[in-house]
Protein backbone atom coordinates (compact mmCIF):
# COMPACT_ATOMS: atom_id res chain seq x y z
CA UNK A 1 -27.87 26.07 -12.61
CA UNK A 2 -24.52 25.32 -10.54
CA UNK A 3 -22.59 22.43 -11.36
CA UNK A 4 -20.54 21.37 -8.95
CA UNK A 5 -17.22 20.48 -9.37
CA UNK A 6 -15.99 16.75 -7.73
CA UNK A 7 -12.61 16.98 -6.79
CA UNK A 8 -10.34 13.74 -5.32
CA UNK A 9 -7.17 14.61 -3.64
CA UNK A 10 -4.80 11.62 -2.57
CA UNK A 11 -4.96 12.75 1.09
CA UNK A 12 -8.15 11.11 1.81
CA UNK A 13 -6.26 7.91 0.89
CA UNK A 14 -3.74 8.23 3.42
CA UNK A 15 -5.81 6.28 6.23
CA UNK A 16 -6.32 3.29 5.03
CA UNK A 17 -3.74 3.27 2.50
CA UNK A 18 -0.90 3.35 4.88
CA UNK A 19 -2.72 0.83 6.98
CA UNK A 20 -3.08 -1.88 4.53
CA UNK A 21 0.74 -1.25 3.01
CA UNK A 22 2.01 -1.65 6.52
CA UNK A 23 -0.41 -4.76 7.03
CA UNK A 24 0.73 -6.69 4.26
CA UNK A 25 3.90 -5.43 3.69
CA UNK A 26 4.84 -6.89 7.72
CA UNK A 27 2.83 -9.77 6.37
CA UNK A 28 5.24 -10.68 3.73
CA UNK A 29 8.52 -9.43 5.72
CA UNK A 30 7.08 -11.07 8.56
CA UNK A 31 6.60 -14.75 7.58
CA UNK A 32 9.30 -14.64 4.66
CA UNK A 33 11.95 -13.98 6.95
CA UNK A 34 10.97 -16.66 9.26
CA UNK A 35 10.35 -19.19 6.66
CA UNK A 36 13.94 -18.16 4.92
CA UNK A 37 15.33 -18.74 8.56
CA UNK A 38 14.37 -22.16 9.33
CA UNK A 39 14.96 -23.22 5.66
CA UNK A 40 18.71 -21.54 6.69
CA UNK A 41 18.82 -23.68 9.91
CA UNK A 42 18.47 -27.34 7.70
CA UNK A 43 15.09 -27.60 8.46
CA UNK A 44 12.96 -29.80 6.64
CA UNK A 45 10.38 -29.37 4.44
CA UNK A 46 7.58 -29.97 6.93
CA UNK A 47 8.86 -27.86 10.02
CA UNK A 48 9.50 -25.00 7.79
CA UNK A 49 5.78 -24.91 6.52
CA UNK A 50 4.61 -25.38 10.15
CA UNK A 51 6.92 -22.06 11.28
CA UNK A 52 5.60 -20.49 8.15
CA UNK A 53 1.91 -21.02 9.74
CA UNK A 54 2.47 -20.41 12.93
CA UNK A 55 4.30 -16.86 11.74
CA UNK A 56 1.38 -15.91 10.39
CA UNK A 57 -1.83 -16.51 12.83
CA UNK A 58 0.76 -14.59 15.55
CA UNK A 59 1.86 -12.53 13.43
CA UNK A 60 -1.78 -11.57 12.20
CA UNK A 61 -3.04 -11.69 15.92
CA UNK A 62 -0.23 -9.53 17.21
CA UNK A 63 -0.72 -6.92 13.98
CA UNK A 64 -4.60 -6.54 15.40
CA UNK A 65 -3.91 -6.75 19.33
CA UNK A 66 -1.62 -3.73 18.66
CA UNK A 67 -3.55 -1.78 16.33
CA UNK A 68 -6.55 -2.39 18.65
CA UNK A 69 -4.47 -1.09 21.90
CA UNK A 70 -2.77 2.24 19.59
CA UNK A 71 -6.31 3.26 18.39
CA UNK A 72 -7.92 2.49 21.14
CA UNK A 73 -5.75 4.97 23.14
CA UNK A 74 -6.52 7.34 20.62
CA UNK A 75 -9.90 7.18 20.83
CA UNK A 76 -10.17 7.48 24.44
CA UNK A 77 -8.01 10.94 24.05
CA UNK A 78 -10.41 11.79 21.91
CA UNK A 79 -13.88 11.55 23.71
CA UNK A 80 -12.02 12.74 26.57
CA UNK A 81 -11.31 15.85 24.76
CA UNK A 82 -14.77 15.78 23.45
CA UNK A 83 -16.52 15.50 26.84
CA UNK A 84 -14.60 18.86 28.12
CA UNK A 85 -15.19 20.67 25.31
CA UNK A 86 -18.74 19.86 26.04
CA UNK A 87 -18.34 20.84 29.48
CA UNK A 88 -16.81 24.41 28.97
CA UNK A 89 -19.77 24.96 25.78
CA UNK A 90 -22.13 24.73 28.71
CA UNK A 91 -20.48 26.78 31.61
CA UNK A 92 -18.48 29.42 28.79
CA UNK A 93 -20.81 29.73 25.72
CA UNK A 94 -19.19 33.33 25.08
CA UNK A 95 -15.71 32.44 25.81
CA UNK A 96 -16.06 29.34 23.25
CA UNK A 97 -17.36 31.49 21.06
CA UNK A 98 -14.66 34.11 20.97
CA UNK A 99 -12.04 30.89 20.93
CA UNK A 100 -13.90 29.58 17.61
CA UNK A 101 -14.26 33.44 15.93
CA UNK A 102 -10.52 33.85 16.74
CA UNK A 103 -9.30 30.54 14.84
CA UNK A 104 -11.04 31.67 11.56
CA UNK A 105 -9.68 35.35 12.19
CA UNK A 106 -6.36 33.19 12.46
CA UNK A 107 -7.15 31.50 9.45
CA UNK A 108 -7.66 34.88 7.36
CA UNK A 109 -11.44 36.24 7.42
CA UNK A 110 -11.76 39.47 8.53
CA UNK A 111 -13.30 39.69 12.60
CA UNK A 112 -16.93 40.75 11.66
CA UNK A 113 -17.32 37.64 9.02
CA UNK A 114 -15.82 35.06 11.50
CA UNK A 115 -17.78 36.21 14.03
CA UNK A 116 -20.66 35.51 11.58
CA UNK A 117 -19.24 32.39 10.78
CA UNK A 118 -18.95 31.20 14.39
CA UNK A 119 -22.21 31.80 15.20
CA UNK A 120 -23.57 30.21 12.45
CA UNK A 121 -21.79 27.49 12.79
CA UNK A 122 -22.71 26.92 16.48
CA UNK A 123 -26.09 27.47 15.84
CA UNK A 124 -26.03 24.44 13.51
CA UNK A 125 -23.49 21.97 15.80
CA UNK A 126 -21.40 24.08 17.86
CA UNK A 127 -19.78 20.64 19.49
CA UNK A 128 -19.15 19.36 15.84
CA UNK A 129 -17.59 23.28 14.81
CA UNK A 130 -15.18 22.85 17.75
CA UNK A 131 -14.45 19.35 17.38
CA UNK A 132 -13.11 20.31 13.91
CA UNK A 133 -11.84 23.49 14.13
CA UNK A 134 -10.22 23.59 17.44
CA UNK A 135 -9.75 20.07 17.98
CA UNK A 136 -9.02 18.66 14.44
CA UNK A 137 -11.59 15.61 14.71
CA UNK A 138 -13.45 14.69 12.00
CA UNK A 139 -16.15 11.85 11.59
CA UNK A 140 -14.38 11.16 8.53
CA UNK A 141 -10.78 10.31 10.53
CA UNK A 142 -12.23 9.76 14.09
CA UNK A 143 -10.37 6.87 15.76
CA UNK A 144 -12.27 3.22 14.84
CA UNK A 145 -10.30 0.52 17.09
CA UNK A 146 -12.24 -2.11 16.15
CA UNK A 147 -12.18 -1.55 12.59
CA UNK A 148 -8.19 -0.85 12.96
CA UNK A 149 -7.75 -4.59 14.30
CA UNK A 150 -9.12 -6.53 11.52
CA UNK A 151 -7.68 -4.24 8.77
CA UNK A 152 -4.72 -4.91 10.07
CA UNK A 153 -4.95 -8.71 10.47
CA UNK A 154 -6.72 -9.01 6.81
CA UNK A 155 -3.90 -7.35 5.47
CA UNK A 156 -1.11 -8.85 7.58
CA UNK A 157 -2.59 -12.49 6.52
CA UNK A 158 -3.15 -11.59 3.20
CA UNK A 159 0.37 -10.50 2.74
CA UNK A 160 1.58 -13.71 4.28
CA UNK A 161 -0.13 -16.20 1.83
CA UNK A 162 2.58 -15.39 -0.81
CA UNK A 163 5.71 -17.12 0.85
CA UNK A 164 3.12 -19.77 2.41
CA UNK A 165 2.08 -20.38 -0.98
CA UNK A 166 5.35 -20.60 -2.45
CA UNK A 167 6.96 -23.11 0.58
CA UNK A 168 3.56 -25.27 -0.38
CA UNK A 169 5.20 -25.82 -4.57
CA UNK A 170 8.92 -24.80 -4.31
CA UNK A 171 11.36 -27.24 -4.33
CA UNK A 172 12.29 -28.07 -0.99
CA UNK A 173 16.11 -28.05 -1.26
CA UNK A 174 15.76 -24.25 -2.56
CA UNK A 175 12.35 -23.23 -0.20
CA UNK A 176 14.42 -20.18 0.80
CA UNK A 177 15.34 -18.86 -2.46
CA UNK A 178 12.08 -19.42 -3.89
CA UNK A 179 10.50 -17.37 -1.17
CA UNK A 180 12.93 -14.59 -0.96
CA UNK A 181 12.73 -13.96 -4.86
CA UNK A 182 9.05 -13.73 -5.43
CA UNK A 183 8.23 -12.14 -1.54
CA UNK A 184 10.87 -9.09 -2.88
CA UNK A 185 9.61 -9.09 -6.19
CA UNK A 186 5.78 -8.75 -4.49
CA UNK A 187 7.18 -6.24 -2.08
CA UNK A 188 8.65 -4.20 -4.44
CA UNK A 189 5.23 -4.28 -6.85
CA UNK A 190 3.11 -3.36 -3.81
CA UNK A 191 5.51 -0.62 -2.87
CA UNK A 192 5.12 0.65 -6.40
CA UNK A 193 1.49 0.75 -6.30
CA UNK A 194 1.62 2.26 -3.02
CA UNK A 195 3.93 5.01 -4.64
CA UNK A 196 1.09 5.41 -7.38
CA UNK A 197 -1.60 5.80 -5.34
CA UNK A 198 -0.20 8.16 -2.93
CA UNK A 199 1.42 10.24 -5.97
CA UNK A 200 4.97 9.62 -5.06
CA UNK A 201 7.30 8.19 -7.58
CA UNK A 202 7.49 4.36 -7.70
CA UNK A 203 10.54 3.75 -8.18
CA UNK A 204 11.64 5.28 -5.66
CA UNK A 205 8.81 3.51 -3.06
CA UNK A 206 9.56 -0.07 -4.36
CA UNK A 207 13.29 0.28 -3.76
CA UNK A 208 12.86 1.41 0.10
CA UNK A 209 10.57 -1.57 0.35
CA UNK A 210 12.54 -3.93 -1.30
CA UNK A 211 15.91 -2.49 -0.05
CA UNK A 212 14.87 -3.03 4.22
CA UNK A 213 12.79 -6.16 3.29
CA UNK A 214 16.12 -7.96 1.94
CA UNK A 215 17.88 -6.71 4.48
CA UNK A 216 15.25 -8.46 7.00
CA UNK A 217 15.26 -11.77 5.04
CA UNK A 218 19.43 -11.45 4.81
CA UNK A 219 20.05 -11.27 8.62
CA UNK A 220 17.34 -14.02 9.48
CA UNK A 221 19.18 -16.22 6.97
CA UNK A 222 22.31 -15.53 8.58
CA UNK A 223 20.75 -16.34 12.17
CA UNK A 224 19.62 -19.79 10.76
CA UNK A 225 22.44 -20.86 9.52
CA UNK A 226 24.47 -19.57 11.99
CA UNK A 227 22.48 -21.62 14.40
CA UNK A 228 21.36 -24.41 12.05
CA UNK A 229 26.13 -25.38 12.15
CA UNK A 230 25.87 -24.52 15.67
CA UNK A 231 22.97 -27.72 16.70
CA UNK A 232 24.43 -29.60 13.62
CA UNK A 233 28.00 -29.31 15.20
């Protein structure tokens, strides 16, 4: 009896790893910096929560509009790809099949074995074998725009709760600090975990976060004060 041997590699995180790290990590950017803004500008307590809010629906409806639109694309590429591969299987069975031996004589078997190997496999799904092999597309990684959007917004709202949350207790003469402290501290954990997960060192991935997310929250700070003296004046 064979026992097969189940092995996970991090790769086949990479998907929807990145996307929900880039969701909710432009989630938390997103709607800190505008909240640390308008608590710059002298806001009070109420307008700040209501630019908090409306930060994040846009921000979560923008995040899915232009995942939907960059996937979309994507996916169109790739049944157009698919539909002339289709067309040349049909009208140049031989010359696809010398094109599919040749990439596994590329990739190291000897000529009789790939030929073997191409014409098994196009026996079995010869669309599929050059869909993978000469096309790189893979059920497993083929474009999903719909499923793209709402990732996207789940994570992008989900990551914006945290400095909505915190304008809803903090003290409203310190709003900004409040959110600032705990949205870097979150940023830096989920960089950390993203680190982890992708087999990087975390450290090293929770001090890029945090480092460009202060720097985000530091210049929108800046702009509200700068034009909170300039009305106030």
């Amino acid at each position: 009896m064979i026992h097969r041997l189940t092995e996970r590699h991090r790769g086949a995180n990479a998907g929807w790893l990145r996307a929900a790290v880039l969701g909710a990590n432009d989630g938390i950017v997103s709607t800190a910096s505008l909240i640390v803004g308008v608590a710059a500008a002298n806001a009070d307590h109420r307008h700040v929560l209501l630019a908090g809010v409306a930060g994040l629906v846009g921000g979560a409806m923008s995040m899915a509009a232009g995942e939907y639109v960059s996937v979309s694309s994507q996916s169109d590429t790739e049944r157009a790809d698919l539909a002339k591969e289709r067309g040349e299987l049909h009208a140049f069975p031989e010359a696809e099949h010398q094109e599919l031996a040749a990439i596994y004589v590329a990739r190291g078997l000897d000529p009789v074995l790939a030929d073997q190997v191409a014409v098994q496999l196009a026996a079995h799904d010869a669309l599929g074998a050059h869909a993978r092999d000469e096309l790189g597309i893979t059920d497993a990684l083929r474009a999903r725009p719909t499923q793209a959007a709402l990732a996207s917004a789940a994570a992008f709202g989900v990551g914006g709760l945290l400095p909505m949350i915190t304008v809803l207790w903090a003290p409203a003469a310190d709003v900004g600090v409040w959110v600032t402290g705990l949205s870097l501290a979150f940023l830096g954990l989920l960089g950390a975990m993203a680190a982890r997960v992708g087999g990087a060192t975390m450290w090293r991935g929770a001090a890029r976060v945090v480092l460009w997310s202060a720097l985000a929250m530091v210049v929108s700070a800046l702009v509200g004060r700068w034009f909170g003296v300039t009305v106030g004046n």
